[in-house]
C-alpha atoms as a PDB file:
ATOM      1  CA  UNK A   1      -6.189 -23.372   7.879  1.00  0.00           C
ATOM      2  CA  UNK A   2      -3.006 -22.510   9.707  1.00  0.00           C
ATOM      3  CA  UNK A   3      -2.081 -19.715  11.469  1.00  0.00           C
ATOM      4  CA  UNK A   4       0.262 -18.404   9.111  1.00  0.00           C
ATOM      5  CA  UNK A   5      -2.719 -18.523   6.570  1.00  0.00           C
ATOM      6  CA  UNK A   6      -4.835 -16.695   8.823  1.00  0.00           C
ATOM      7  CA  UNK A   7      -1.762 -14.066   9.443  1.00  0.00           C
ATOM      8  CA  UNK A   8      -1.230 -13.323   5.975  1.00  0.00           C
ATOM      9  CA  UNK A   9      -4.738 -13.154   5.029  1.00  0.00           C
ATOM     10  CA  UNK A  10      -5.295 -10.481   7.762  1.00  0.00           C
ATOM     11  CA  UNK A  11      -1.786  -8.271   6.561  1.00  0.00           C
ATOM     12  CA  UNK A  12      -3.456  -8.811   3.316  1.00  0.00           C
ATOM     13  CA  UNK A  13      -7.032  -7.573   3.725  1.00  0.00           C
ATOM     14  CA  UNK A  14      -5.500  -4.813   6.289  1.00  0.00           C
ATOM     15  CA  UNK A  15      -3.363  -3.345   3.397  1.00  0.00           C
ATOM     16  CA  UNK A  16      -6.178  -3.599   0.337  1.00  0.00           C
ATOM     17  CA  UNK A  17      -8.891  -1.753   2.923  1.00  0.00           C
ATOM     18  CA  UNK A  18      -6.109   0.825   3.766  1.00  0.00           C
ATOM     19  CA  UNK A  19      -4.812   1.216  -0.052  1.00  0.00           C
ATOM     20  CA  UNK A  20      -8.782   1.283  -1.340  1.00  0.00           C
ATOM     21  CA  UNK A  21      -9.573   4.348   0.894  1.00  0.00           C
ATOM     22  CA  UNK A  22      -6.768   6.147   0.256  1.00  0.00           C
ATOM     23  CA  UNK A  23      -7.437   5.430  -3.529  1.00  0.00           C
ATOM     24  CA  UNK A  24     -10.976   6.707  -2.906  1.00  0.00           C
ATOM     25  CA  UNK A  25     -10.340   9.028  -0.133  1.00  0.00           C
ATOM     26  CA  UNK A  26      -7.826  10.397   1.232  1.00  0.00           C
ATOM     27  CA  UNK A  27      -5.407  11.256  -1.862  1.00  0.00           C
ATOM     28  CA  UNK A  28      -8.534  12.435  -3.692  1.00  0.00           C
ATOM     29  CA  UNK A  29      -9.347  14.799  -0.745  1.00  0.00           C
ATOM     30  CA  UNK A  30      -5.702  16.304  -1.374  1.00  0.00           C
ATOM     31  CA  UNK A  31      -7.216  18.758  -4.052  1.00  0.00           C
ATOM     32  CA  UNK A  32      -9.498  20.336  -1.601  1.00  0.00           C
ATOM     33  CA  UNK A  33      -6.483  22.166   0.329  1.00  0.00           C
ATOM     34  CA  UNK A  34      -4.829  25.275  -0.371  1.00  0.00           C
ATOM     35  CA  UNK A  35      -1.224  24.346  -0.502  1.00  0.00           C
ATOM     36  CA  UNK A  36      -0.477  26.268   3.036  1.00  0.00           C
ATOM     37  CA  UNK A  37      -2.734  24.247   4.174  1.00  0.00           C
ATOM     38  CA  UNK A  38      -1.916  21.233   2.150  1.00  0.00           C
ATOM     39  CA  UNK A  39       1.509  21.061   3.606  1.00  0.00           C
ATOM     40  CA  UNK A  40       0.381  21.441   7.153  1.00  0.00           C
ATOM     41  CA  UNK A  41      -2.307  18.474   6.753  1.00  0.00           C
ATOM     42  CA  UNK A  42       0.481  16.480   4.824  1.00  0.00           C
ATOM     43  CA  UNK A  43       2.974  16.294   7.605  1.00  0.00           C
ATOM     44  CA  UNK A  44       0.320  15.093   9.880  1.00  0.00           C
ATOM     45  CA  UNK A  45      -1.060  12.561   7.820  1.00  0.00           C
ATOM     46  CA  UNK A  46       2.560  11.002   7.153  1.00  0.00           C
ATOM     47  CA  UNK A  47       3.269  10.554  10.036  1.00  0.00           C
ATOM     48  CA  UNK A  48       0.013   8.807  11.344  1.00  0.00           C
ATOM     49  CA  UNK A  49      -0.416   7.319   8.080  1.00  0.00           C
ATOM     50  CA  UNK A  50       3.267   5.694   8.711  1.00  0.00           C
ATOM     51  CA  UNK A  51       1.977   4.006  11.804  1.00  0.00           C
ATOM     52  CA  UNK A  52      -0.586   1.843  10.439  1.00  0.00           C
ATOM     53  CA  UNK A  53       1.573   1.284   6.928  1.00  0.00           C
ATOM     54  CA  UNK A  54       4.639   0.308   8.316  1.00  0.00           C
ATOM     55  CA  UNK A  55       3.934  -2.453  10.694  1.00  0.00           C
ATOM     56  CA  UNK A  56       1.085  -3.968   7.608  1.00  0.00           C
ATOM     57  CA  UNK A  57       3.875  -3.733   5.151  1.00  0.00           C
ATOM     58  CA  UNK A  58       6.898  -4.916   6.684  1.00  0.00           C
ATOM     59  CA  UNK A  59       4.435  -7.957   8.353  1.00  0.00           C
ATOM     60  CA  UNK A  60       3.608  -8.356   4.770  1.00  0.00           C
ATOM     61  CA  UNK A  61       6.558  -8.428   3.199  1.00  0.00           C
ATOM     62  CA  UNK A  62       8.492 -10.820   6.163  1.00  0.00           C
ATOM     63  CA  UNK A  63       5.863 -13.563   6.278  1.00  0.00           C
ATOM     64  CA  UNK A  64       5.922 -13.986   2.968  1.00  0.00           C
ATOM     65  CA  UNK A  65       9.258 -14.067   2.658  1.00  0.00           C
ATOM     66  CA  UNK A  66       9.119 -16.389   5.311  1.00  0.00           C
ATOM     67  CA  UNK A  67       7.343 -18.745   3.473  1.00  0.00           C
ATOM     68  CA  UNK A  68       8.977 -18.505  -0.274  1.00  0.00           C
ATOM     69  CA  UNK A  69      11.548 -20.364   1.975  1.00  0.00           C
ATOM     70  CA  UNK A  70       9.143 -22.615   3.606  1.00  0.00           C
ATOM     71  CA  UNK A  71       6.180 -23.413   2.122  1.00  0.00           C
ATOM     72  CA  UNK A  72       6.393 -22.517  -1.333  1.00  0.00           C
ATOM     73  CA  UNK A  73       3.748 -23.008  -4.125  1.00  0.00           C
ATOM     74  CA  UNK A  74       3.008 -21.000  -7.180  1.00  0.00           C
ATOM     75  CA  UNK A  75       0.334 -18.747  -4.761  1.00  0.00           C
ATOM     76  CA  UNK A  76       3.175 -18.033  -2.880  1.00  0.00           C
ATOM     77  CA  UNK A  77       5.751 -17.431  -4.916  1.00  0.00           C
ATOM     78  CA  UNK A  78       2.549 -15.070  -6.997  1.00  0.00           C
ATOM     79  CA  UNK A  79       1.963 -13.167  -3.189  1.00  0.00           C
ATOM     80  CA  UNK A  80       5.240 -12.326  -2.775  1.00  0.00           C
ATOM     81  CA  UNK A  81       6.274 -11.094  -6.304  1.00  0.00           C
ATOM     82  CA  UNK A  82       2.970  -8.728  -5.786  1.00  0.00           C
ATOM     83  CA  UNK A  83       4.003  -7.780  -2.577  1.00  0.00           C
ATOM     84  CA  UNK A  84       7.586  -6.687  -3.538  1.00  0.00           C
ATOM     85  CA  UNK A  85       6.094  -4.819  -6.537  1.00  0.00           C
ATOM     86  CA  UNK A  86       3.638  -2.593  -4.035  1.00  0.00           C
ATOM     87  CA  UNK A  87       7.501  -2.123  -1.855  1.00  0.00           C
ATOM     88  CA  UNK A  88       9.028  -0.962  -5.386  1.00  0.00           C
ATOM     89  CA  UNK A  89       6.135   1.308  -6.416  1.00  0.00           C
ATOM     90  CA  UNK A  90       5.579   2.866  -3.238  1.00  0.00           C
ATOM     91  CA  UNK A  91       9.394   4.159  -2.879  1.00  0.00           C
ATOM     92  CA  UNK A  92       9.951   4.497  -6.366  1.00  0.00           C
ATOM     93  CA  UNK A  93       6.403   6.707  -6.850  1.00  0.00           C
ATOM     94  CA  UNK A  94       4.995   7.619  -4.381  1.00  0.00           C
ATOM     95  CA  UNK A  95       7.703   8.541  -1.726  1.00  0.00           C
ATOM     96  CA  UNK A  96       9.038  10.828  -4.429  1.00  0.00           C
ATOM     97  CA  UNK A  97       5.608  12.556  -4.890  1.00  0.00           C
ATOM     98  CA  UNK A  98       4.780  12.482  -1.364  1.00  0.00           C
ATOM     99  CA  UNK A  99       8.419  14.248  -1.045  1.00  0.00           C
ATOM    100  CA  UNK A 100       7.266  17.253  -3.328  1.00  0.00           C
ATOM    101  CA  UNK A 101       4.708  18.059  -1.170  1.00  0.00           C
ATOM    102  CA  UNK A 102       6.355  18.353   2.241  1.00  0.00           C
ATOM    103  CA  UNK A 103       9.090  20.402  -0.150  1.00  0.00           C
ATOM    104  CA  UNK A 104       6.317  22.888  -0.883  1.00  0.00           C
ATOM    105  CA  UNK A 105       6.708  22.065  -4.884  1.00  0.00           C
ATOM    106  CA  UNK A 106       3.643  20.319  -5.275  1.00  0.00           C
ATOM    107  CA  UNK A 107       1.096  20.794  -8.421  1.00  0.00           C
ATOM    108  CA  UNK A 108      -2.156  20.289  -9.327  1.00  0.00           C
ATOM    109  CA  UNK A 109      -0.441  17.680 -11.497  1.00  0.00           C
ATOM    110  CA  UNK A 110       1.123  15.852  -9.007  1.00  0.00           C
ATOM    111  CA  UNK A 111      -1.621  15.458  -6.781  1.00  0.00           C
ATOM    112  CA  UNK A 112      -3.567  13.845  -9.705  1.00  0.00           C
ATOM    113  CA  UNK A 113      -0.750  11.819  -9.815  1.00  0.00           C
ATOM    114  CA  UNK A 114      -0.921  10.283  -6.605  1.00  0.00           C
ATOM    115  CA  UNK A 115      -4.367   9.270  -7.395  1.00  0.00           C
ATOM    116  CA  UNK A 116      -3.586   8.087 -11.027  1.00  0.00           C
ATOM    117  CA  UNK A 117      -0.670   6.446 -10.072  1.00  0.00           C
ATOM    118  CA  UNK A 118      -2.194   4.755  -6.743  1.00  0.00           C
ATOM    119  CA  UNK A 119      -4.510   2.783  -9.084  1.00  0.00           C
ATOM    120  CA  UNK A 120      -1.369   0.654  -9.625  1.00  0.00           C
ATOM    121  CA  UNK A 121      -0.675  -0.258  -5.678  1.00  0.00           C
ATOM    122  CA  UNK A 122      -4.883  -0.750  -5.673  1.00  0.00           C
ATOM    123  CA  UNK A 123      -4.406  -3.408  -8.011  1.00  0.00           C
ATOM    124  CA  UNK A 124      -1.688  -5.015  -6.858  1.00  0.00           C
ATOM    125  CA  UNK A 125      -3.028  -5.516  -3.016  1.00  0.00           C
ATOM    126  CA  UNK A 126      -6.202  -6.250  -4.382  1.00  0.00           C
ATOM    127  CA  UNK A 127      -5.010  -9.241  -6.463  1.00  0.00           C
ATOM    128  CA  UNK A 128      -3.100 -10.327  -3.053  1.00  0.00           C
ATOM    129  CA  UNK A 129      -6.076 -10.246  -1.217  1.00  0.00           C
ATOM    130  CA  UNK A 130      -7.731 -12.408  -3.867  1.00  0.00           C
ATOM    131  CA  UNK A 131      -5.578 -14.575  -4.749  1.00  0.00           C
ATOM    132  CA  UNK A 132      -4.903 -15.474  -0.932  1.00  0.00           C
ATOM    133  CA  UNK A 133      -8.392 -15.444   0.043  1.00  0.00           C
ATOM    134  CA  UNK A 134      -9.088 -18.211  -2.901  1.00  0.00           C
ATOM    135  CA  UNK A 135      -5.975 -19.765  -1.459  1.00  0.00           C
ATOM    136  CA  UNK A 136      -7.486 -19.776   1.707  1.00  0.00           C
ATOM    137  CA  UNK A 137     -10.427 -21.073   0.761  1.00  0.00           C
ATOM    138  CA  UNK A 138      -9.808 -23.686  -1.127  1.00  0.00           C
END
């Protein structure tokens, strides 16, 4: 196994662990605020959220782009196609939703959204995971 195996597989099981508790967590937990109190918590979590997202994603996203250009194989070429579909959902969703809450216009509806919607980024880094641990594996 080499190291780059052993990098991606740890940006990968990083992001599904983070994804599957705010799936199960953290948006869920949205619904138990007032929204005063909603959009104080909000801007806090953003922010901290941000500095555990960031570095996973953007590791994510440049080793594997790294290695479409290097290493390539189908699981590879799979990985990365998954990996810029979580980049397209997540600023094409959820930064949008995410932005009607610190704008103080947020719903009942969308905050059922962010957990309806998330089920799609669960998926997707859970496949990645998979599909790289069986990579791995193998």
């Amino acid at each position: 196994m080499s190291n780059l195996s052993i990098i991606s597989l740890l940006f990968d099981f990083g992001l599904v662990v983070l994804i599957w508790m705010v799936q199960l967590i953290i948006y869920p937990s949205f619904n138990y605020h007032n929204q005063e109190s909603l959009i104080k918590w909000h801007a806090k979590y953003t922010v901290r959220i941000a500095g555990i997202v960031i570095p996973l994603m953007f590791g994510q996203l440049i080793l594997y782009l790294y290695l479409v250009f290097t290493q390539a194989d189908a699981s590879i070429y799979i990985r990365t196609v998954l990996t810029i579909s979580a980049w397209i959902t997540t600023f094409a969703i959820f930064v949008p939703l995410h932005n009607t809450i610190n704008n103080r216009k947020s719903t009942e509806k969308t905050l059922n959204q962010l957990v309806s919607k998330n089920w799609i980024r669960t998926v997707i880094w859970t496949l990645l995971f998979i599909i790289n641990l069986i990579t791995v594996v193998k």
